[in-house]
C-alpha atoms as a PDB file:
ATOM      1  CA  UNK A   1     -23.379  12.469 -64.957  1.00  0.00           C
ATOM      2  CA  UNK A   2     -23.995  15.175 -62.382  1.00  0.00           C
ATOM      3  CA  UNK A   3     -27.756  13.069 -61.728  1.00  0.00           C
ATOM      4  CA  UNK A   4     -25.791   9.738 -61.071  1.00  0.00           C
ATOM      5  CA  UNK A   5     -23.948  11.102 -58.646  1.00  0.00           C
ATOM      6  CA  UNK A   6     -26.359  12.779 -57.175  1.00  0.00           C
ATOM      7  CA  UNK A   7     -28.628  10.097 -56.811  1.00  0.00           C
ATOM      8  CA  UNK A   8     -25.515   7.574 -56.059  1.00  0.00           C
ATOM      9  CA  UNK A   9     -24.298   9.936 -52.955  1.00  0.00           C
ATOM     10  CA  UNK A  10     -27.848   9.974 -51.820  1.00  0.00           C
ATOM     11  CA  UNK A  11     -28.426   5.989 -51.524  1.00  0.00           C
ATOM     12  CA  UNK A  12     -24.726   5.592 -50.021  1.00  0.00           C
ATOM     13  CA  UNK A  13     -26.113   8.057 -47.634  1.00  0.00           C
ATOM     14  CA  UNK A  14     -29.525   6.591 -46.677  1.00  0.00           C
ATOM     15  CA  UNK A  15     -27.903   3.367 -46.362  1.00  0.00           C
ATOM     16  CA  UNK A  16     -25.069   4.508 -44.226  1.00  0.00           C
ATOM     17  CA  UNK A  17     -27.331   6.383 -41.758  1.00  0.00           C
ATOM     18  CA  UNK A  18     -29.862   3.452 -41.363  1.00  0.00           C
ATOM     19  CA  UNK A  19     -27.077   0.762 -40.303  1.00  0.00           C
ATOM     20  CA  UNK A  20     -25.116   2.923 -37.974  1.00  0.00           C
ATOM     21  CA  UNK A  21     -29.459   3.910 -36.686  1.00  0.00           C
ATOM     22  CA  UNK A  22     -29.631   0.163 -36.356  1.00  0.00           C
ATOM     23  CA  UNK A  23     -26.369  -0.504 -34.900  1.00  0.00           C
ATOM     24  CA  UNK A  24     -27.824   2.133 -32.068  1.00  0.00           C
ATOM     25  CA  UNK A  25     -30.993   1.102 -31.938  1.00  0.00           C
ATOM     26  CA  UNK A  26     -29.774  -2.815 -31.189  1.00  0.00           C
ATOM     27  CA  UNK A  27     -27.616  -1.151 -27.782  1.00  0.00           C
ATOM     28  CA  UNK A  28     -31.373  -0.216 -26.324  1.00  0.00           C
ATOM     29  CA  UNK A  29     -33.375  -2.700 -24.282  1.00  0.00           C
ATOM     30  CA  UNK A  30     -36.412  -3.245 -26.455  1.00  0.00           C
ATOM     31  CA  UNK A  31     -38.431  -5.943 -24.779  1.00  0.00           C
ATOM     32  CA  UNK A  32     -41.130  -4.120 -23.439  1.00  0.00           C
ATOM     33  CA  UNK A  33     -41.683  -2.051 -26.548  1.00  0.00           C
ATOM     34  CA  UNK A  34     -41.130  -4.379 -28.890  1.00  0.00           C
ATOM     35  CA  UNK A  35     -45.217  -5.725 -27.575  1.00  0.00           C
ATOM     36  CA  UNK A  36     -46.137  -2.086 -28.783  1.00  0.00           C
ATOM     37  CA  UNK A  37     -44.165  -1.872 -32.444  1.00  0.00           C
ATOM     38  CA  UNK A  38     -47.395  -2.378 -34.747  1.00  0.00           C
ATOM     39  CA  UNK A  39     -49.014   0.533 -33.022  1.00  0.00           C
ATOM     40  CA  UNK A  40     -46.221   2.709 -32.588  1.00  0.00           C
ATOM     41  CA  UNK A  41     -45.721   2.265 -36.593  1.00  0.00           C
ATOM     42  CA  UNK A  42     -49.779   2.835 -37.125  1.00  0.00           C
ATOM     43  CA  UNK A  43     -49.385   5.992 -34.941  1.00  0.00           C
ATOM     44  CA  UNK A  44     -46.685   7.215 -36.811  1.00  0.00           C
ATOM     45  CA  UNK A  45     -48.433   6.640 -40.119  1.00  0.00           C
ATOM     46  CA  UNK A  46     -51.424   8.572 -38.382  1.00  0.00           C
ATOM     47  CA  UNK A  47     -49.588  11.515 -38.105  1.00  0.00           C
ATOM     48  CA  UNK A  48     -47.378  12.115 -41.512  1.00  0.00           C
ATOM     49  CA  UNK A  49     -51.248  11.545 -43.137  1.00  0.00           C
ATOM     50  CA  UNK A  50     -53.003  14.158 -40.699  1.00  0.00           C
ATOM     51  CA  UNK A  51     -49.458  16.242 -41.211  1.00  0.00           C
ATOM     52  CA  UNK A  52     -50.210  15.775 -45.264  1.00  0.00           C
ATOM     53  CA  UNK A  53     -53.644  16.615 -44.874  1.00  0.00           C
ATOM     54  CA  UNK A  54     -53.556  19.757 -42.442  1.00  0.00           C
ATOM     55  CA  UNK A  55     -50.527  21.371 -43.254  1.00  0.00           C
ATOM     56  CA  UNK A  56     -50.199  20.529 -46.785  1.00  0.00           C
ATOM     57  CA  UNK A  57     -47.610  18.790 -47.192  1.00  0.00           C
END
């Protein structure tokens, strides 16, 4: 019981915080980044794996 809950709360939560993130995120001007978004999301994914790898996590 206590682990659906748990895990319950926790998706509420992820989705709650992503669509008030979006709602944000859609107030911005994004035109000029929006040419940059495939290498802003390949960066990103650079640096959690060299994070993973030299930190060890």
């Amino acid at each position: 019981m206590v682990t659906a809950v748990f895990g319950g709360v926790t998706i509420l939560t992820m989705i709650a915080i992503v669509t008030v993130s979006m709602w944000g995120i859609n107030l911005v001007p994004m035109k000029k980044v929006e040419v940059y978004t495939h290498a802003l999301a390949g960066g990103s994914i650079c640096l959690c794996g060299m994070a993973i790898q030299f930190l060890g996590l």
